[in-house]
C-alpha atoms as a PDB file:
ATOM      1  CA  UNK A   1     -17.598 -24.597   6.829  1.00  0.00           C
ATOM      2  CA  UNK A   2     -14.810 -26.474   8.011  1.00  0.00           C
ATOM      3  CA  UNK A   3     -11.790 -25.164  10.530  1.00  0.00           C
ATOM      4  CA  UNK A   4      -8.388 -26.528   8.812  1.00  0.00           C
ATOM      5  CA  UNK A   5      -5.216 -27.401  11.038  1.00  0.00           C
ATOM      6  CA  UNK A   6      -2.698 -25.987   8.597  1.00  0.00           C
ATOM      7  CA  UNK A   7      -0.141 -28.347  10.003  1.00  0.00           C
ATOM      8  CA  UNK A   8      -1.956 -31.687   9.254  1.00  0.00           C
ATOM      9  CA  UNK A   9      -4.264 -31.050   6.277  1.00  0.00           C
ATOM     10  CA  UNK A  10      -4.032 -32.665   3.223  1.00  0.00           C
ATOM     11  CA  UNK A  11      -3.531 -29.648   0.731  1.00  0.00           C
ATOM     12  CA  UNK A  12      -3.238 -29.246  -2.719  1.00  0.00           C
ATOM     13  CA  UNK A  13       0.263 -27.747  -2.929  1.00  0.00           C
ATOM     14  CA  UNK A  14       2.000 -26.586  -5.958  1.00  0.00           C
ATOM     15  CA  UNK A  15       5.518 -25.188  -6.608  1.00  0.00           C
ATOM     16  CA  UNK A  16       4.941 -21.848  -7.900  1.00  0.00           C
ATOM     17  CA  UNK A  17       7.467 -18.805  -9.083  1.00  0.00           C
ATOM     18  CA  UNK A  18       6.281 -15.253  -7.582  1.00  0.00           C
ATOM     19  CA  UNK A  19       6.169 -12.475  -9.904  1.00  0.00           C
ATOM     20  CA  UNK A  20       9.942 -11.438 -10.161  1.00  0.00           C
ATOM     21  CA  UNK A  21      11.080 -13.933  -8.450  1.00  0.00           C
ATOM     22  CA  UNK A  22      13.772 -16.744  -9.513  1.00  0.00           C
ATOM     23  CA  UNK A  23      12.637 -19.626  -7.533  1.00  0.00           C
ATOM     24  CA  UNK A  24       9.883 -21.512  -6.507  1.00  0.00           C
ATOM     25  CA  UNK A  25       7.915 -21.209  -3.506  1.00  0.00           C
ATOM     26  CA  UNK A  26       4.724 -24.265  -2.356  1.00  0.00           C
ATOM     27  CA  UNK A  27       1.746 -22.478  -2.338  1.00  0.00           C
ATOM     28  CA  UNK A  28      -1.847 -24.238  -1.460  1.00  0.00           C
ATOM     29  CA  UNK A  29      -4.701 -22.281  -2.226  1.00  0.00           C
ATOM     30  CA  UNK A  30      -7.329 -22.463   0.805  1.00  0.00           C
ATOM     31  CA  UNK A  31     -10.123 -20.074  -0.660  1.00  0.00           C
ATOM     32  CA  UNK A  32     -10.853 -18.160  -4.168  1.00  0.00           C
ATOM     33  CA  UNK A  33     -13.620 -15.740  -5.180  1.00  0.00           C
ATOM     34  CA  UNK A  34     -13.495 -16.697  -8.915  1.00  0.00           C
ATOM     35  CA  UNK A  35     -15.698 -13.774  -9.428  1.00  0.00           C
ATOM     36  CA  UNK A  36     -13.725 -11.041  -7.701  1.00  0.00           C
ATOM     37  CA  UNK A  37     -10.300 -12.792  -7.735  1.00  0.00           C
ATOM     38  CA  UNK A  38      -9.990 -12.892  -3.909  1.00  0.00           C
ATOM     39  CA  UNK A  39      -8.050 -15.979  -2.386  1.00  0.00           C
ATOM     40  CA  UNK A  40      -6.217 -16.877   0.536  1.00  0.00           C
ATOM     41  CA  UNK A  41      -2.998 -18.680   0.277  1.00  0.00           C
ATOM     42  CA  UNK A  42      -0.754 -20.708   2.825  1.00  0.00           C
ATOM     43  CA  UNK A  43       2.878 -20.064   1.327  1.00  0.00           C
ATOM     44  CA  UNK A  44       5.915 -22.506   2.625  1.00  0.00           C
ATOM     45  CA  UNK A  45       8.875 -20.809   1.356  1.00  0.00           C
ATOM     46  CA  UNK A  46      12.002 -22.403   0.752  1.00  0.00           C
ATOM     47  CA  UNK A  47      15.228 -21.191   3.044  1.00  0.00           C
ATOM     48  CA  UNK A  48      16.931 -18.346   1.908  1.00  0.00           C
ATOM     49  CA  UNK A  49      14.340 -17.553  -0.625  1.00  0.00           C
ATOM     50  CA  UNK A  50      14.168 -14.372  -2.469  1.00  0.00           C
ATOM     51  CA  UNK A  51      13.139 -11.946  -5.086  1.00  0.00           C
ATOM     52  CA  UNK A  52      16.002  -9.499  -6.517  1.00  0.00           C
ATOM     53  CA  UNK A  53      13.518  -7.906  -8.777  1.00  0.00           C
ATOM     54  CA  UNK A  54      11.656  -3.859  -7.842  1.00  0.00           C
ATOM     55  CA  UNK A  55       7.945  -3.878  -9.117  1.00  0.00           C
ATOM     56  CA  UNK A  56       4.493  -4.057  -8.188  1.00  0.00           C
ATOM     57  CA  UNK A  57       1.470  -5.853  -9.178  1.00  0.00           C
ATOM     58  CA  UNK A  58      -2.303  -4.950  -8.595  1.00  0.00           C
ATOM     59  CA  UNK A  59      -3.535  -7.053  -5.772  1.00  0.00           C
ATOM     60  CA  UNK A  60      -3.571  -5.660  -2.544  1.00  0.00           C
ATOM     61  CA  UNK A  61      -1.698  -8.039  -0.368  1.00  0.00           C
ATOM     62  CA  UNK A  62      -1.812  -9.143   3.416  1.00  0.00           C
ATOM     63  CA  UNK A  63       0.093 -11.787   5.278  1.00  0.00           C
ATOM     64  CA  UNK A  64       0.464 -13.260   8.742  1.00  0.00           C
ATOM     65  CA  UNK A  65       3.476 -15.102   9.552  1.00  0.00           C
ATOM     66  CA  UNK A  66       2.833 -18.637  11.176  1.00  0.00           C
ATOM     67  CA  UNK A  67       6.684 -19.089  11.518  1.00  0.00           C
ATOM     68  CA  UNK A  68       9.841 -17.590  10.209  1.00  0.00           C
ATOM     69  CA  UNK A  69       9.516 -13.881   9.217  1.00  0.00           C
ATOM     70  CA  UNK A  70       9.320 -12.523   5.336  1.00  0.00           C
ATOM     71  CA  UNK A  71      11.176  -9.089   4.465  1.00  0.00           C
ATOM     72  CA  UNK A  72       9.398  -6.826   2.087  1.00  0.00           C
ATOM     73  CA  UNK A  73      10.292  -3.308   1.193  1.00  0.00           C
ATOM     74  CA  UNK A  74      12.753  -3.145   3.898  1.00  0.00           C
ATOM     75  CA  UNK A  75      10.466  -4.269   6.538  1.00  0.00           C
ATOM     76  CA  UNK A  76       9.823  -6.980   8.496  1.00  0.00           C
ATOM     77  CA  UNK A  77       6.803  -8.987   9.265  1.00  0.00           C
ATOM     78  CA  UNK A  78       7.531 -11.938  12.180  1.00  0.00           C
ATOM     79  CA  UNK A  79       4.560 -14.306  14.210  1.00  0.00           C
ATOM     80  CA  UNK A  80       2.365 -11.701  15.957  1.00  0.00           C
ATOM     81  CA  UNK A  81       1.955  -9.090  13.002  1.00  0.00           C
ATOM     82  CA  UNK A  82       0.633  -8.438   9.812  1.00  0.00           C
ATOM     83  CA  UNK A  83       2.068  -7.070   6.679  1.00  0.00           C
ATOM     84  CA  UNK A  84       0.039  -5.015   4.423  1.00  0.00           C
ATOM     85  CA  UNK A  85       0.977  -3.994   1.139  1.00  0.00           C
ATOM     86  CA  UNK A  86      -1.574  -1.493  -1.292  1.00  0.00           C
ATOM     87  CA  UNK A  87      -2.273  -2.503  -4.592  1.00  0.00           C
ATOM     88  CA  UNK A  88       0.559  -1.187  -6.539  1.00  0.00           C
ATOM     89  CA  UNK A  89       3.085  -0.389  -3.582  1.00  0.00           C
ATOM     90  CA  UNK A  90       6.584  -1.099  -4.708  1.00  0.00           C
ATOM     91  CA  UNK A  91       8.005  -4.475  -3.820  1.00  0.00           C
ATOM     92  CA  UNK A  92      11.353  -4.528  -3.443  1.00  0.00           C
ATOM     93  CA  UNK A  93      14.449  -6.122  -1.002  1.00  0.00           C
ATOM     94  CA  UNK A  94      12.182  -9.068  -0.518  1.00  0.00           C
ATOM     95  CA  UNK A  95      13.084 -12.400   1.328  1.00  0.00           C
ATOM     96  CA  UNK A  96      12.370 -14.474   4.043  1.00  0.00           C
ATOM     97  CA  UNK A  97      14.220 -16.485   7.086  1.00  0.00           C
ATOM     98  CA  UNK A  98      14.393 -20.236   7.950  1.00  0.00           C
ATOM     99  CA  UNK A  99      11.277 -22.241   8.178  1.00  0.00           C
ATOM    100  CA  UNK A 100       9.121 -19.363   6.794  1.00  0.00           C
ATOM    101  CA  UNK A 101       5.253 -20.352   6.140  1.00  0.00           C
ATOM    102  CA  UNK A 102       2.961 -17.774   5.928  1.00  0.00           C
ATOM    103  CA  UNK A 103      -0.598 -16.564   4.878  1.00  0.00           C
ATOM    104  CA  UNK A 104      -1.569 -14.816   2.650  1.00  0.00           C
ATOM    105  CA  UNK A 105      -4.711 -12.551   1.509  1.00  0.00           C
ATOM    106  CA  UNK A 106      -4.813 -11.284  -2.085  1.00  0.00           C
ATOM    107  CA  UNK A 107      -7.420  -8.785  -2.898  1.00  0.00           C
ATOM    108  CA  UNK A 108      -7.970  -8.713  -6.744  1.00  0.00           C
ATOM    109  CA  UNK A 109      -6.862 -10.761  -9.936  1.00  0.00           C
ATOM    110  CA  UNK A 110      -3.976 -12.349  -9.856  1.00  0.00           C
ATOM    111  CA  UNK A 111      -0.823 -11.408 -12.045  1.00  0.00           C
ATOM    112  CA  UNK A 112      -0.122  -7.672 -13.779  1.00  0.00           C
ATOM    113  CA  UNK A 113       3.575  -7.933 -11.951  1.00  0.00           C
ATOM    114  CA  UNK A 114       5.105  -4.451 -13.379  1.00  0.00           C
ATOM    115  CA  UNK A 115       9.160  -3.852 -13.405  1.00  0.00           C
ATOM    116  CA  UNK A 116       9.844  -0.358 -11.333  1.00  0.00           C
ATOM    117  CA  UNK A 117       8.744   1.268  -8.283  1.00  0.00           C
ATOM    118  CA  UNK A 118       5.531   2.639  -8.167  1.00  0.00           C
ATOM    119  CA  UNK A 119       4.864   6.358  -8.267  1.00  0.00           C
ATOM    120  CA  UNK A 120       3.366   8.218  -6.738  1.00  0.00           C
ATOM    121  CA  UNK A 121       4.845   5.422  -3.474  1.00  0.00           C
ATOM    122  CA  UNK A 122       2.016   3.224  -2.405  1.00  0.00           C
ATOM    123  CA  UNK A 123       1.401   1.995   1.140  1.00  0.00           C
ATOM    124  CA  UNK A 124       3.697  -0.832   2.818  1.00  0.00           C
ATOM    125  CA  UNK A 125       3.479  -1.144   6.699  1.00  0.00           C
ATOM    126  CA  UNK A 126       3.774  -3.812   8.949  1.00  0.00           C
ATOM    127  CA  UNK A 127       1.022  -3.743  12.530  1.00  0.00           C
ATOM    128  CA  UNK A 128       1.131  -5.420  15.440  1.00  0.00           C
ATOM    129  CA  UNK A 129      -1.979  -8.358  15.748  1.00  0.00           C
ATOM    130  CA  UNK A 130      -3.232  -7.001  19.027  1.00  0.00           C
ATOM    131  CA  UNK A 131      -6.988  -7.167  20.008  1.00  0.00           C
ATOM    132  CA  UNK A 132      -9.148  -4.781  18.268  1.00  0.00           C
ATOM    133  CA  UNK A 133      -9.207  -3.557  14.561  1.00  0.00           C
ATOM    134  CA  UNK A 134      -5.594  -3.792  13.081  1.00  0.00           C
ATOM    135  CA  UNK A 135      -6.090  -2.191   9.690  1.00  0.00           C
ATOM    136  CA  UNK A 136      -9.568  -0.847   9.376  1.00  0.00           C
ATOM    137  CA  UNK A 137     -10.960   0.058   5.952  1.00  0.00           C
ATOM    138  CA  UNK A 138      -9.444   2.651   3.975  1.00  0.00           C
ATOM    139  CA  UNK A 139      -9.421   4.502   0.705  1.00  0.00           C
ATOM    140  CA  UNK A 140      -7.696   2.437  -2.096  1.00  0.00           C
ATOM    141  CA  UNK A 141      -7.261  -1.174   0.404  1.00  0.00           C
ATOM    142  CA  UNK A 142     -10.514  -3.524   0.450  1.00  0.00           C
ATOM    143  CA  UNK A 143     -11.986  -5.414   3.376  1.00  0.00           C
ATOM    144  CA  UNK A 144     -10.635  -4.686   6.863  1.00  0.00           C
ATOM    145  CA  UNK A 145      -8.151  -6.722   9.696  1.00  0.00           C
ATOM    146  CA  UNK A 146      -9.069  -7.085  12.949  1.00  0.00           C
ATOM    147  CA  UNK A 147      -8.260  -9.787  16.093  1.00  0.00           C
ATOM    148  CA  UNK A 148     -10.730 -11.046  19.024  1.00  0.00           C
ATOM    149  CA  UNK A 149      -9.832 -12.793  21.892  1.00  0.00           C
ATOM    150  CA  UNK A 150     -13.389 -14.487  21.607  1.00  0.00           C
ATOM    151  CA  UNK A 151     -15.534 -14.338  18.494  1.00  0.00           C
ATOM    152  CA  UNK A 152     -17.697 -18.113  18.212  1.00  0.00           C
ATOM    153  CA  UNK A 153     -21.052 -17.746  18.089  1.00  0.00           C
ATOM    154  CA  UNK A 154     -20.628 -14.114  16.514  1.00  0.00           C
ATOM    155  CA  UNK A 155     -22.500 -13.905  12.810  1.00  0.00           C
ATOM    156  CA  UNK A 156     -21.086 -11.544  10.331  1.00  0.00           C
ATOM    157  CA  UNK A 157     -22.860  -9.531   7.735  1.00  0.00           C
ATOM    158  CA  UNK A 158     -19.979 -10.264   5.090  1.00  0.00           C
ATOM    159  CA  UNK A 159     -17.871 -13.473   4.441  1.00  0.00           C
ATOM    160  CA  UNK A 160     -14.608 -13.399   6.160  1.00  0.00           C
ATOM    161  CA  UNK A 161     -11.513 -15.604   6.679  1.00  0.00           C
ATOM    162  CA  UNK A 162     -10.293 -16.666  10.190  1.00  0.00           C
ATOM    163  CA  UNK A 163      -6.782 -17.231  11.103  1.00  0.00           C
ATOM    164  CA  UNK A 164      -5.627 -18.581  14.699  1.00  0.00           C
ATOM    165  CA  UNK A 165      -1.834 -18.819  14.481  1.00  0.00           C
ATOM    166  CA  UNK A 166      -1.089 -19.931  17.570  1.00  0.00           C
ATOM    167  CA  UNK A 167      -2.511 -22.971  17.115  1.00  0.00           C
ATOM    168  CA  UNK A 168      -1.947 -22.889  12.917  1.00  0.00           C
ATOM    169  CA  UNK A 169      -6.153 -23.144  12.037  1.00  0.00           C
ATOM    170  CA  UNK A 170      -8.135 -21.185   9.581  1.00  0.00           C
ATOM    171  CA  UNK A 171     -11.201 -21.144   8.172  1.00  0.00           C
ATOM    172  CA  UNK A 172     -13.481 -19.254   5.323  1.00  0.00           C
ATOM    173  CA  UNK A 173     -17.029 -18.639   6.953  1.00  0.00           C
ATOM    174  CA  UNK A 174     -19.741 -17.266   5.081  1.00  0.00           C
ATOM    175  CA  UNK A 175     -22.036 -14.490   5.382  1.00  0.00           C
ATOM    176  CA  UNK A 176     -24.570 -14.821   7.884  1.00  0.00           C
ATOM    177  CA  UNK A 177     -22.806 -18.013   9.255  1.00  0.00           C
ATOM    178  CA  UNK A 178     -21.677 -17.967  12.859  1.00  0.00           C
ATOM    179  CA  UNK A 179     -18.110 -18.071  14.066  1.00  0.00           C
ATOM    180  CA  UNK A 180     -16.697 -21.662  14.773  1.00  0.00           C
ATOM    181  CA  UNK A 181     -14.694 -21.633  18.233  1.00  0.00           C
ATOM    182  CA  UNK A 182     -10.760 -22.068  17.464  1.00  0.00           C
ATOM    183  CA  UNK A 183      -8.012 -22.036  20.207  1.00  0.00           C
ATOM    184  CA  UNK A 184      -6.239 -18.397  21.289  1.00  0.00           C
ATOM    185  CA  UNK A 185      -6.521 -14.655  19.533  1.00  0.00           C
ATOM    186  CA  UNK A 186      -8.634 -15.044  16.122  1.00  0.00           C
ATOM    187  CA  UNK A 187      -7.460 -12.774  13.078  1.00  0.00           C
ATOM    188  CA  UNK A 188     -10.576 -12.239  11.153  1.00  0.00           C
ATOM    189  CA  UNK A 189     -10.392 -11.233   7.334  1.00  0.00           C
ATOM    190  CA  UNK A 190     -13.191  -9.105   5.964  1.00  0.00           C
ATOM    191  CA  UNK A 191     -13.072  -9.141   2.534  1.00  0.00           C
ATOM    192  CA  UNK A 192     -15.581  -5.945   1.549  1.00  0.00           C
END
């Protein structure tokens, strides 16, 4: 297990269009479940990026903004909070501001991008990333969010992603593995 510094790494970045989208965004994948389809990825969008198109797709999707802030269904998510959109919510309105670079946690296969809002609506929210359990588990989202002031040394009974944005570090940490130690607030990721 190895903590990243998102800032200096040497990622494997690739200019990819979102679903509904009409231009690019660089995208570097940091960790995929080939089994279940899970995978973190850090996002650099371009300025003034956006998607015109309404749909939805069938990943769940969560994302922390390191700087900039994205837009999404009319709200939105800045440094400090996390978005959280349920598999099949509508996505609509979507866009971001300068210097945008976020992360991102899809739960599920990737693609299934569906013109039209959803109905019955589906969940989209933005929280706050204050101590304690942000978005705990619930009926139709997988895995959990929650932030610690202090979590090294702690050993988890599933694997889990760990974000520090403040200082732009994250590392995937496997079941049963204890926590590395990582500057400020740690978002931690639960993916079951």
């Amino acid at each position: 297990m190895v903590v990243v510094d998102l800032r200096t790494a040497d990622l494997e970045w690739r200019e990819l269009t979102p679903a509904g989208a009409d231009a690019p965004a660089r995208m570097a994948v940091l960790h995929h479940d080939p089994v279940r389809g899970d995978r973190t990825v850090l996002v650099d969008f371009p300025d003034d990026w956006r998607r015109d198109a309404v749909g939805r797709q069938p990943s769940q999707e969560e994302m922390v903004a390191l700087s900039g802030a994205m837009w999404l269904s009319g709200r939105r998510s800045a440094p400090g909070q996390l978005l959280v959109c349920a598999p099949w919510a509508t996505r609509l309105e979507t866009r971001n501001e300068p210097d945008t670079r976020v992360v991102a946690w899809f739960s599920g296969k990737a693609g299934g991008w569906v013109e039209g809002p959803a109905d019955p609506p589906r969940e989209v929210r933005v929280l706050d990333l204050a101590p304690g359990v942000v978005r705990p588990p619930a009926e139709g989202l997988q895995g959990s969010v929650e932030v610690r002031e202090h979590a090294v040394g702690t050993v988890l009974e599933t694997g889990v992603d760990l974000l520090w944005p403040a200082s732009h570090r994250w590392a995937h940490v496997p079941a049963g593995e204890p926590l590395p130690a990582g500057e400020g607030p740690v978002v931690i990721k639960r993916w079951v």
